[in-house]
Protein backbone atom coordinates (compact mmCIF):
# COMPACT_ATOMS: atom_id res chain seq x y z
CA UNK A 1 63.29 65.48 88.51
CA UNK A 2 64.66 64.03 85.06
CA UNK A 3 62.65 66.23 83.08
CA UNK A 4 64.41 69.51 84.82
CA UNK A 5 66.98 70.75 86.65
CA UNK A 6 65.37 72.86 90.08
CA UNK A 7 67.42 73.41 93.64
CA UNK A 8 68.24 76.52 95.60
CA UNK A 9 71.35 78.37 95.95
CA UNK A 10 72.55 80.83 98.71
CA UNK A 11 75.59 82.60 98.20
CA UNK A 12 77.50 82.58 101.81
CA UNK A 13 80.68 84.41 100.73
CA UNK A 14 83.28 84.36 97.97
CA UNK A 15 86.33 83.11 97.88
CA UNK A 16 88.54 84.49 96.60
CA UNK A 17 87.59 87.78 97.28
CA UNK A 18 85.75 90.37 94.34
CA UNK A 19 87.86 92.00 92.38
CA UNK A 20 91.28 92.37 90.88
CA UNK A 21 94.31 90.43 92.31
CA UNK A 22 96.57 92.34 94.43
CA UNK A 23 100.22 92.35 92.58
CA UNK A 24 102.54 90.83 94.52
CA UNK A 25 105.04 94.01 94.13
CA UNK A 26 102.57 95.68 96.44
CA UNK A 27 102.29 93.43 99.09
CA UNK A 28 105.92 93.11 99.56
CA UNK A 29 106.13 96.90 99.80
CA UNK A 30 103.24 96.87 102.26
CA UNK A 31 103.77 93.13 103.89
CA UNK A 32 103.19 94.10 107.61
CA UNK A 33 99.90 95.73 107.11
CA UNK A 34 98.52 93.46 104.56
CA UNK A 35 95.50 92.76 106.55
CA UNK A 36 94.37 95.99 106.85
CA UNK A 37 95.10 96.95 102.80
CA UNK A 38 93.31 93.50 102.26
CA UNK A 39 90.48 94.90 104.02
CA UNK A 40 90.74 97.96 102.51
CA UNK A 41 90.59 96.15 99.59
CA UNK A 42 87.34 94.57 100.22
CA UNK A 43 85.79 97.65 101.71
CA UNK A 44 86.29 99.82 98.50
CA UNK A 45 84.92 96.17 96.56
CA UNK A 46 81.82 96.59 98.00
CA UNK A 47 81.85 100.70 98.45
CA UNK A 48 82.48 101.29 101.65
CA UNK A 49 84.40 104.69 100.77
CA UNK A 50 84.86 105.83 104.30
CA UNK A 51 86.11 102.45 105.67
CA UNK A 52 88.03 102.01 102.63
CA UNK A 53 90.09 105.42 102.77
CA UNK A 54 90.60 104.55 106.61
CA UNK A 55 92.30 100.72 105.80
CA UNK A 56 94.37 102.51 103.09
CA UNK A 57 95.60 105.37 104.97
CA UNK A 58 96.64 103.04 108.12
CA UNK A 59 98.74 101.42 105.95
CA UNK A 60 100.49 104.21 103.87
CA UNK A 61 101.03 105.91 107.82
CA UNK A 62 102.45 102.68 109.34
CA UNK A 63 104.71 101.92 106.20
CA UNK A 64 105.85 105.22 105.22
CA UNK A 65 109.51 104.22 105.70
CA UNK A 66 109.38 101.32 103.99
CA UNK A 67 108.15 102.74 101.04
CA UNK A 68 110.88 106.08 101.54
CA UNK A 69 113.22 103.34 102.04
CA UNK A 70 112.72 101.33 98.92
CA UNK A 71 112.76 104.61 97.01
CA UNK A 72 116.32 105.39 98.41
CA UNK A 73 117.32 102.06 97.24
CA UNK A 74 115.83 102.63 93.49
CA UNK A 75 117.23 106.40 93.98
CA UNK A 76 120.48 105.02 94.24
CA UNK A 77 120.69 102.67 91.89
CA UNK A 78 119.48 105.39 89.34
CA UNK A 79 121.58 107.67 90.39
CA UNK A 80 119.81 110.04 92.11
CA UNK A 81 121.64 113.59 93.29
CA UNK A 82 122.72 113.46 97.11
CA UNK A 83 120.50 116.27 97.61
CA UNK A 84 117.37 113.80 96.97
CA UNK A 85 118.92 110.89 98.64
CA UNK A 86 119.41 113.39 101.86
CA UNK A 87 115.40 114.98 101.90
CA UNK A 88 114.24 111.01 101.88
CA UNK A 89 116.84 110.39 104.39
CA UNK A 90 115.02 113.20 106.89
CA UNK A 91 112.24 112.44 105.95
CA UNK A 92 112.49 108.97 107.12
CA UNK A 93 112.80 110.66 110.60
CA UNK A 94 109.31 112.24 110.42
CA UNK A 95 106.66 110.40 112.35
CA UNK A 96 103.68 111.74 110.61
CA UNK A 97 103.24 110.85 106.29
CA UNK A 98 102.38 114.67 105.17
CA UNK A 99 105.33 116.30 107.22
CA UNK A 100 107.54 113.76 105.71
CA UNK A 101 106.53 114.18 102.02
CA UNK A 102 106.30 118.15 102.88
CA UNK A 103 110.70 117.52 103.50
CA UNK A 104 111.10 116.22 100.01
CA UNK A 105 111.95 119.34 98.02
CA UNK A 106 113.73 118.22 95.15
CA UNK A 107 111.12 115.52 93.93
CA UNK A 108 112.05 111.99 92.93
CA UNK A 109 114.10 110.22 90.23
CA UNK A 110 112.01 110.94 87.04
CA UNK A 111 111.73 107.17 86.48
CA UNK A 112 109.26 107.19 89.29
CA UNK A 113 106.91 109.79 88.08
CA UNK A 114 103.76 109.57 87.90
CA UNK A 115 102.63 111.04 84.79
CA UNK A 116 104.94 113.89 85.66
CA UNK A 117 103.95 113.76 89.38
CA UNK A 118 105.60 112.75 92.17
CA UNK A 119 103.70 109.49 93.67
CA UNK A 120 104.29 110.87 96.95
CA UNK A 121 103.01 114.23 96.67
CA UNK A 122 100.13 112.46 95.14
CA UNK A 123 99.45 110.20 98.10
CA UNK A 124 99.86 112.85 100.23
CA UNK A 125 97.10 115.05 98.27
CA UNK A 126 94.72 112.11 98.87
CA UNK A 127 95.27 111.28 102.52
CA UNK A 128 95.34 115.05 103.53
CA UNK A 129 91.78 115.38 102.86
CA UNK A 130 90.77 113.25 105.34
CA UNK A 131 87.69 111.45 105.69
CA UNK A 132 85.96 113.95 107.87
CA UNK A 133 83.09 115.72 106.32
CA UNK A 134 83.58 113.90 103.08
CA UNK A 135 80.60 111.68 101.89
CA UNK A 136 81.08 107.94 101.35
CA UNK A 137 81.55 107.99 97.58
CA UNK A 138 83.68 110.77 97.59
CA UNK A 139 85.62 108.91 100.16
CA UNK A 140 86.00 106.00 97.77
CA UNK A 141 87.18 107.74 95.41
CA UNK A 142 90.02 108.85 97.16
CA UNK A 143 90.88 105.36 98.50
CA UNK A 144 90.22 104.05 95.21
CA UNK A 145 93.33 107.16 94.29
CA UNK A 146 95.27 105.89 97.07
CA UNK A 147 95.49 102.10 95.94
CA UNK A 148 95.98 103.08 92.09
CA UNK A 149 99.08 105.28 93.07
CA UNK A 150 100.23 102.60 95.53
CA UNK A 151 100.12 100.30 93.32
CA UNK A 152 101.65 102.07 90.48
CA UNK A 153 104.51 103.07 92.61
CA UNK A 154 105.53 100.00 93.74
CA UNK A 155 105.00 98.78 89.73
CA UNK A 156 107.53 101.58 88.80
CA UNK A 157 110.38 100.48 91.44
CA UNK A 158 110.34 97.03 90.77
CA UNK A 159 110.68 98.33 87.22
CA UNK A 160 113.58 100.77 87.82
CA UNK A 161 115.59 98.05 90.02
CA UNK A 162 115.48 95.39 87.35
CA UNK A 163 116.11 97.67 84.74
CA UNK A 164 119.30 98.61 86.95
CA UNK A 165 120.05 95.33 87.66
CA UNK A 166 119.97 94.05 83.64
CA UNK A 167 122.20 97.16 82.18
């Protein structure tokens, strides 16, 4: 019609997905389980706490030495103490995330804190309450927890290694 505009629209699916980017530092920390933090991802985009918290903690579980690995690596580049380097070392050797983190005594390299919290510790708070018995929305919020900490941990090692690398 040339005196107005009409049609229909149906929205199918979006591409890309809702939501913030995911920064590249995080999926190389987490590259073999990007799917499932992708999906995570998209489950806490459209507040699906429970399915959410499950994608995230699948992925902090099957990458757990990855992510103690790449701390050893930033540990020693800082300079942390041997006694650190050694409690990451073990707990590298643990097969289940909270009995790992429970090994590391002596904390991390303060240039990883969180706000004076070890990232770790605070992952672990997270994915220790579980999802059982917990609503949805409280369940998001923890994922939601999970992926901010994630994400700012990986931030802070990419950080401390090319802070290392340029002194």
């Amino acid at each position: 019609n040339k005196d107005q505009v009409s049609g229909e629209f149906f929205k199918y699916g979006e591409f890309p997905s809702f939501g913030s980017q995911t920064p590249s530092r995080v999926i190389s920390l987490i590259r073999p389980d990007l799917e499932y933090f992708l999906k995570g991802r998209r489950s806490e985009n459209q507040g699906l706490g429970i399915a959410a918290f499950a994608y995230y903690r699948r992925v902090i579980e099957n990458q757990k030495n990855i992510i103690i690995d790449e701390i050893i690596r930033v540990g020693k580049k800082v300079g942390a103490t041997s006694e650190v380097l050694a409690e990451l070392e073990s707990a590298k050797m643990e097969t289940q995330f909270s009995k790992a983190i429970s090994q590391i005594k002596h904390g991390l390299p303060p240039i990883l804190q969180i706000k004076g919290h070890n990232p770790l510790s605070l992952l672990h708070s997270a994915l220790s309450e579980g999802l059982h018995g917990k609503t949805d929305e409280e369940c998001l919020e923890l994922a939601t927890s999970v992926r901010v900490v994630l994400s700012e941990l990986a931030e802070r090692m990419s950080v401390a290694l090319k802070e290392e690398a340029e002194l």
